[in-house]
Protein backbone atom coordinates (compact mmCIF):
# COMPACT_ATOMS: atom_id res chain seq x y z
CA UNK A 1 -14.82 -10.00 -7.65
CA UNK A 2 -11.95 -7.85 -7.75
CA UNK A 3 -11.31 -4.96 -10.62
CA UNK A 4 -8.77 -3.92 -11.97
CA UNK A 5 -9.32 -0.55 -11.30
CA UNK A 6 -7.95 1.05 -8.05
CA UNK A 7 -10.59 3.45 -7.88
CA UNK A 8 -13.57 0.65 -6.94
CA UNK A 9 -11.31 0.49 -3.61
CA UNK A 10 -10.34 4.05 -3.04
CA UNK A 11 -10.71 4.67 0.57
CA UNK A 12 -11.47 1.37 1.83
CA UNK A 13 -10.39 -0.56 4.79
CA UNK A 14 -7.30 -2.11 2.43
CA UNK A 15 -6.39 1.96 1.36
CA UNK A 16 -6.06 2.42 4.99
CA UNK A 17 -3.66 -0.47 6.38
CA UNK A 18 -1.82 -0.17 3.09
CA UNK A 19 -1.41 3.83 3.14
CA UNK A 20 -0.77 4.22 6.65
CA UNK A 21 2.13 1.84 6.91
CA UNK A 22 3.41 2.92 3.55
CA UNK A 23 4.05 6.47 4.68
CA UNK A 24 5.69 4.90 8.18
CA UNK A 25 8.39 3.17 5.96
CA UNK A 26 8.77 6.11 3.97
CA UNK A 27 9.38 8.83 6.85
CA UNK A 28 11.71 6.02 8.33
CA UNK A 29 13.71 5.55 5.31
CA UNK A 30 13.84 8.93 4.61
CA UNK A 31 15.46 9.78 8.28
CA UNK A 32 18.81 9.67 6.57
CA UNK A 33 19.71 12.12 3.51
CA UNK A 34 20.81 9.75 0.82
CA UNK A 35 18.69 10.01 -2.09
CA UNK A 36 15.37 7.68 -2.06
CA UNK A 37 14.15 5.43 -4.95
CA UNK A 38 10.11 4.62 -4.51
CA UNK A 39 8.84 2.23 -7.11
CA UNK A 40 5.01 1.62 -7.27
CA UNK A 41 4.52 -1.65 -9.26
CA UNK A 42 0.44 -1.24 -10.02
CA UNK A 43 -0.28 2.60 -9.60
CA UNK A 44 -3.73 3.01 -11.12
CA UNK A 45 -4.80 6.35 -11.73
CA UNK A 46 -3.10 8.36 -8.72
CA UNK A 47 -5.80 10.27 -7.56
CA UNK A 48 -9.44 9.65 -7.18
CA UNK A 49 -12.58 11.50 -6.69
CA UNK A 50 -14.95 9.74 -3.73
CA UNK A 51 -18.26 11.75 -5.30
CA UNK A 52 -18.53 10.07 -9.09
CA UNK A 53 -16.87 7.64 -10.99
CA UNK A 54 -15.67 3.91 -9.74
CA UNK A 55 -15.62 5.29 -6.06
CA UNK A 56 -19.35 6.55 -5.90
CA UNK A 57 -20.23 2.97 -7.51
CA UNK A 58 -18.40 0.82 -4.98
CA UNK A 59 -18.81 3.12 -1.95
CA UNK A 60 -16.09 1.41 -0.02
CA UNK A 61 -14.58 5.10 1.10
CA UNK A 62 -17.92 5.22 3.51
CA UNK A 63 -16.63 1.73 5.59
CA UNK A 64 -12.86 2.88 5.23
CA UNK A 65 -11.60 6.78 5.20
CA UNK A 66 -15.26 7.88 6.21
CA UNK A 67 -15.89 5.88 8.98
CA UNK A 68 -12.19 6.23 10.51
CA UNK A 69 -12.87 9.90 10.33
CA UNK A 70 -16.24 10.10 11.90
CA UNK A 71 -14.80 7.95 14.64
CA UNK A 72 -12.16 10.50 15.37
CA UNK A 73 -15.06 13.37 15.16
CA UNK A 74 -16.68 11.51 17.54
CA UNK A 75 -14.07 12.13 20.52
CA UNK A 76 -11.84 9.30 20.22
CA UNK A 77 -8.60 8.68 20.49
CA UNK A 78 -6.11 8.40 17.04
CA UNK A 79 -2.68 7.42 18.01
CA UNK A 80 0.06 9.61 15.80
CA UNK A 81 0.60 6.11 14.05
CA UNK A 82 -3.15 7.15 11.96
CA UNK A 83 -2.43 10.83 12.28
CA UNK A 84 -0.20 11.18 10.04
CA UNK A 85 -2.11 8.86 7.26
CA UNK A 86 -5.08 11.12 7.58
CA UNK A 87 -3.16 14.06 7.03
CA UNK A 88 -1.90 12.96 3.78
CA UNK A 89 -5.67 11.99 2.74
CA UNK A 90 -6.89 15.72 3.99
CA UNK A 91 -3.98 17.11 2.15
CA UNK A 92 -5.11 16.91 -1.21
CA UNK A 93 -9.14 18.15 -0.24
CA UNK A 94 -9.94 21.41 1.05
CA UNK A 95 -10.69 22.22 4.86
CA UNK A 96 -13.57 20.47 6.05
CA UNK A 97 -14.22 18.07 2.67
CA UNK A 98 -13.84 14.75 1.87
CA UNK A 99 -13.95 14.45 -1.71
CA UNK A 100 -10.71 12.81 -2.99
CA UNK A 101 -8.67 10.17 -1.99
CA UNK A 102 -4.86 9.85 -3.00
CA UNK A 103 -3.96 6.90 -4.22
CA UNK A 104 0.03 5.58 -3.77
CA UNK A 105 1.45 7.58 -6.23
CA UNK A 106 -0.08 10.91 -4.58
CA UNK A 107 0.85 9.69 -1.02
CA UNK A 108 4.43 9.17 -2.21
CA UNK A 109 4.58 12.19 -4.69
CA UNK A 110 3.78 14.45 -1.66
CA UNK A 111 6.59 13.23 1.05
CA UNK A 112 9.47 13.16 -1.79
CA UNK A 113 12.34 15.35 -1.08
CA UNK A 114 14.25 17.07 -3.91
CA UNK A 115 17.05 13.92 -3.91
CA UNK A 116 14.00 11.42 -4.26
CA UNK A 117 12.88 10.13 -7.19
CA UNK A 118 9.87 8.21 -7.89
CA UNK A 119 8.68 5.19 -10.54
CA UNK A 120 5.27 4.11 -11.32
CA UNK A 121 4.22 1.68 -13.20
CA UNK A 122 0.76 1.18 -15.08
CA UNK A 123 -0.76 -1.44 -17.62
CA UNK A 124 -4.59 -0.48 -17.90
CA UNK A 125 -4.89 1.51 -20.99
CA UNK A 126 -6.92 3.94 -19.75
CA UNK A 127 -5.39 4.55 -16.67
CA UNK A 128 -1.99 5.21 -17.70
CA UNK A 129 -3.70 8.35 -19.28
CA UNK A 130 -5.20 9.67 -16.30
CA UNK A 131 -2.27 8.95 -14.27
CA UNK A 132 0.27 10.62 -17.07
CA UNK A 133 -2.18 13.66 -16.93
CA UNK A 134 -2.86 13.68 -12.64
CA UNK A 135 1.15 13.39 -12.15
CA UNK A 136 1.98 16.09 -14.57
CA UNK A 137 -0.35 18.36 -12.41
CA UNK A 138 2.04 17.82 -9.56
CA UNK A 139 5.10 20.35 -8.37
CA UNK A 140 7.07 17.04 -8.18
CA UNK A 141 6.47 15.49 -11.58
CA UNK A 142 9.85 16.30 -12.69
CA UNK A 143 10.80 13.52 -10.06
CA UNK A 144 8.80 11.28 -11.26
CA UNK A 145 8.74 8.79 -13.78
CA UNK A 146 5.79 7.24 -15.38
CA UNK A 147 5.92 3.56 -17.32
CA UNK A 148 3.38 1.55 -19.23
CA UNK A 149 5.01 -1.50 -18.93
CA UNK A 150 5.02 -4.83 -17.21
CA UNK A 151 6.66 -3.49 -13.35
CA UNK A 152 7.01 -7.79 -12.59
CA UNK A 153 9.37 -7.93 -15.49
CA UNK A 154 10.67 -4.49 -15.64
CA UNK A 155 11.38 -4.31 -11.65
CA UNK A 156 14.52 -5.92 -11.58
CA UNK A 157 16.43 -3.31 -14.33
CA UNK A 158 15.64 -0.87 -11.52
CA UNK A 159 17.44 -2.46 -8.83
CA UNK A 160 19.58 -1.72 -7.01
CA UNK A 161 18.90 1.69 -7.63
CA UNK A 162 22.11 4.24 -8.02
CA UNK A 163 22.06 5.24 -4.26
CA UNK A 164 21.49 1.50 -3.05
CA UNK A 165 18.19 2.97 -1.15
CA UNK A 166 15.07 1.71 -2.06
CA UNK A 167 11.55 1.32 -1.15
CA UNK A 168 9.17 -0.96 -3.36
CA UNK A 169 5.12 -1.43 -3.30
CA UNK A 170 4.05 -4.17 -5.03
CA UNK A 171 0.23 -4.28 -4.96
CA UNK A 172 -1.41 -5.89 -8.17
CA UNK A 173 -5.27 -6.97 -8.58
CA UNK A 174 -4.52 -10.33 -7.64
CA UNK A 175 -7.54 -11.15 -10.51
CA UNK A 176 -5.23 -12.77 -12.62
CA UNK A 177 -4.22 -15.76 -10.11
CA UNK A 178 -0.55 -15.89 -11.87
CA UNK A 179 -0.28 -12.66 -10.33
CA UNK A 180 0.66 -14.53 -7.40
CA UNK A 181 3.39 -16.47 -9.23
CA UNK A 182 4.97 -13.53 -10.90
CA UNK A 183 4.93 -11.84 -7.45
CA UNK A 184 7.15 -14.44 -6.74
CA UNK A 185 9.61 -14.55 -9.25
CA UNK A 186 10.01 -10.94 -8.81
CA UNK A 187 10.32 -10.67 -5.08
CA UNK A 188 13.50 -13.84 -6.06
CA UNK A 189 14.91 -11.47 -8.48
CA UNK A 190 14.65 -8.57 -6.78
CA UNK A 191 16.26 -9.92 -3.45
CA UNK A 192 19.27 -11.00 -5.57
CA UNK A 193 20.00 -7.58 -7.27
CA UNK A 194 19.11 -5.61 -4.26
CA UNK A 195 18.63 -7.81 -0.83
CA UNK A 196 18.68 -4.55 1.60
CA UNK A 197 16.18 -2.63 -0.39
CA UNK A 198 12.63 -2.70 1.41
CA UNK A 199 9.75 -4.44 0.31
CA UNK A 200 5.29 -3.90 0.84
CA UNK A 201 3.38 -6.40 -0.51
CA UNK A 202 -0.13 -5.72 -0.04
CA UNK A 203 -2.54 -8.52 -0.98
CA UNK A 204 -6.33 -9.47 -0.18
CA UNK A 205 -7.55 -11.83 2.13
CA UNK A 206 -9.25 -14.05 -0.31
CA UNK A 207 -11.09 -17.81 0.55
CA UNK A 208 -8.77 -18.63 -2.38
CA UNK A 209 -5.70 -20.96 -1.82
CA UNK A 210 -3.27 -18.84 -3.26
CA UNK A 211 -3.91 -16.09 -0.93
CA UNK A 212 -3.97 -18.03 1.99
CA UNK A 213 -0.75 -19.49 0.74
CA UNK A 214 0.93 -15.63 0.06
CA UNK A 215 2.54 -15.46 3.63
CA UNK A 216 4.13 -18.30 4.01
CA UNK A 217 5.51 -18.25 0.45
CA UNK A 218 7.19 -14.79 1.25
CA UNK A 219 8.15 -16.23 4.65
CA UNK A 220 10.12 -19.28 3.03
CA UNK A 221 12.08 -16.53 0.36
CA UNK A 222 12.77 -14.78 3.63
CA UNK A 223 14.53 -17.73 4.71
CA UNK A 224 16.60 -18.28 1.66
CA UNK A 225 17.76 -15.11 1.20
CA UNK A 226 18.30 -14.81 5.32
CA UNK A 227 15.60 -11.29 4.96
CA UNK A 228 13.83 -9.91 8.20
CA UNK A 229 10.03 -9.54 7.36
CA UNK A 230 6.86 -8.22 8.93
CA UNK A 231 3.63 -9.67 8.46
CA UNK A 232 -0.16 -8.05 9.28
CA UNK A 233 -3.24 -8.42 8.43
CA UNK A 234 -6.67 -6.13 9.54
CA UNK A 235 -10.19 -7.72 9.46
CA UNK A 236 -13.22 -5.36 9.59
CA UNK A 237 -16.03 -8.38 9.05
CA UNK A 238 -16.44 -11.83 8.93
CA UNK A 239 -19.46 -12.73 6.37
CA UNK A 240 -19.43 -15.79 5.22
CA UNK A 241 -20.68 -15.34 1.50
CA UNK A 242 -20.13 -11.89 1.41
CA UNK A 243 -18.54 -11.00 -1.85
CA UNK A 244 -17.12 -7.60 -0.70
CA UNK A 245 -13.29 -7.46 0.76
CA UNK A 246 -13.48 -7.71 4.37
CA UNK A 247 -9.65 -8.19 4.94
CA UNK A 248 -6.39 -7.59 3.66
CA UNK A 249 -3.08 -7.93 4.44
CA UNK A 250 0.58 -6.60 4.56
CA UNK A 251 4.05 -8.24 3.86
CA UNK A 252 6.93 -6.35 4.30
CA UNK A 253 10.59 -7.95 3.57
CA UNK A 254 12.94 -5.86 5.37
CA UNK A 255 11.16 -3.68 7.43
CA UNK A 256 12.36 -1.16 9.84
CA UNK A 257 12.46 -2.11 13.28
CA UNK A 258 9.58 0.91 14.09
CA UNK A 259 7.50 -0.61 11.94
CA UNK A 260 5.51 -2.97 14.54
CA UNK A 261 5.56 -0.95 17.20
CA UNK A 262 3.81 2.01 14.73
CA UNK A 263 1.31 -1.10 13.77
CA UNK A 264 0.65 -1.73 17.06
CA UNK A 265 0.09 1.66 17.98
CA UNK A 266 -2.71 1.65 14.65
CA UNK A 267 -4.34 -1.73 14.33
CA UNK A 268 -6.63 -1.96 17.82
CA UNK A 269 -8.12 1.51 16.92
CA UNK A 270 -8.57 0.31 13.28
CA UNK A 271 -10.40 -2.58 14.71
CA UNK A 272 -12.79 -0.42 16.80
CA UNK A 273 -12.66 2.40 14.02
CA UNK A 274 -13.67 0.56 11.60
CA UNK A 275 -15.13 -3.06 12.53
CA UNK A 276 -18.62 -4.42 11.48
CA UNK A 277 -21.16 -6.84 13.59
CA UNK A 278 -18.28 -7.69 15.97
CA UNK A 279 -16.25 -9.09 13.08
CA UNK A 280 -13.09 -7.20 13.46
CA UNK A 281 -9.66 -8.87 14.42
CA UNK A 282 -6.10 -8.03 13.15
CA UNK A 283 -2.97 -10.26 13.19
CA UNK A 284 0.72 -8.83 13.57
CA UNK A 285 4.02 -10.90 13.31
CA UNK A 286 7.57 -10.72 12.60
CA UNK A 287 11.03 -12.13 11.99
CA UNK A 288 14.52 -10.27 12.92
CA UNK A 289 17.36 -12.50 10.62
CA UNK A 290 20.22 -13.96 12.16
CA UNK A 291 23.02 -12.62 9.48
């Protein structure tokens, strides 16, 4: 069963396809100067330790972040598409340690220039604390704005955003299955107050009918508002009646036109990196708009 709380997955398979094409549409976006709104709908606590807590419970960091790394230390390849995502994770530990895993907000509050600004959004009572008290740590915290509010209802007051550049994650629990209709209603909304701004959905590969539904339902908003999109998804098992995650997936409305090349680059040494029993397999599509 899914929880609520981010840190049960910190470092997992999911952490990795989410972070790593996260930060591509980030440095991408961030090519030209104007000044860049990032608005993380479910941030969590920010930061997480992979030694006690949630993370030591779940040990998903040891199939995810761990075992991508000990695949590089054993001689192999890493294309600059993965590079770069494991610099941000090493970033935030000291040389030669794996202890702490950054969550979005930390991955985000670390590439923002000084025109950037940043909004995260929390529910969880007690995580809003810890993520108040993490991102008040940070050099950039003046640049970043904390909410504990509702982000499916409170997204669309954001948007467009003053310099009509935007970048959005939207990656709830899915627990609650109207998640999945209020991701909806706020991807419509959003695409009518701010259609160019960019989009990452992140969502789990569930045997559950509204997840297998999620991708289409994006692609057929795509199609009404006339919106490019990008669609992945990385499998590291295939268990039948294993409760753990074993896949996730990406959605990205708008994406940059590097994005699926920089995917490409990633997703065969993800499947080698970090497949189990043979199960591995990854799917990548897209969809340029005819305006």
């Amino acid at each position: 069963m899914f929880s609520y709380r981010h840190a049960f997955h910190a470092g997992s398979h999911a952490d990795i396809l989410k972070h790593l094409t996260l930060i591509h549409l980030l440095e991408y976006l961030q090519e030209k100067p104007g000044a860049l709104t990032m608005v993380d709908t479910h941030a969590g606590a920010g930061i997480y330790s992979l030694e006690d807590g949630f993370a030591a419970v779940s040990k998903e960091a040891e199939s995810g972040i761990f075992r991508l790394l000990k695949f590089k230390e054993a001689g192999n390849a890493i294309p600059e598409s993965i590079q770069k995502y494991i610099e941000c994770v090493e970033s935030v530990n000291a040389e030669g340690e794996l202890n702490t895993y950054p969550g979005s907000p930390f991955i985000l509050a670390q590439l923002l220039r000084p025109q950037d600004r940043l909004k995260l959004f929390e529910l969880h009572p007690k995580e809003i604390d810890i993520l108040r008290h993490n991102i008040g740590q940070l050099k950039q915290s003046k640049q970043i704005d904390v909410y504990a509010e509702d982000s499916f209802s409170r997204l669309k007051g954001l948007l467009p955003p003053p310099s009509r550049r935007g970048l959005v994650l939207i990656d709830p629990s899915y627990e609650d299955k109207q998640d999945y209709r209020y991701l909806e209603t706020a991807i419509e909304e959003a695409l009518l107050r701010f259609a160019t701004g960019c989009y990452a959905i992140w969502y789990p590969v569930l045997p559950r009918r509204e997840s297998a539904a999620l991708p289409d339902r994006m692609k057929k908003i795509c199609a009404a508002h006339k919106r490019s999109w990008l669609h992945t998804e990385l499998r590291v098992e295939n268990a039948p009646g294993e409760r753990r995650l074993q896949a996730s997936g990406m959605f990205v409305i708008n994406p940059p036109w590097t994005l699926e090349k920089h995917l490409a680059d990633a997703l065969p040494t993800l499947s080698k990196a970090l497949g189990i029993g043979g199960g591995a397999q990854y799917l990548l599509k897209s969809f340029e708009a005819k305006n």
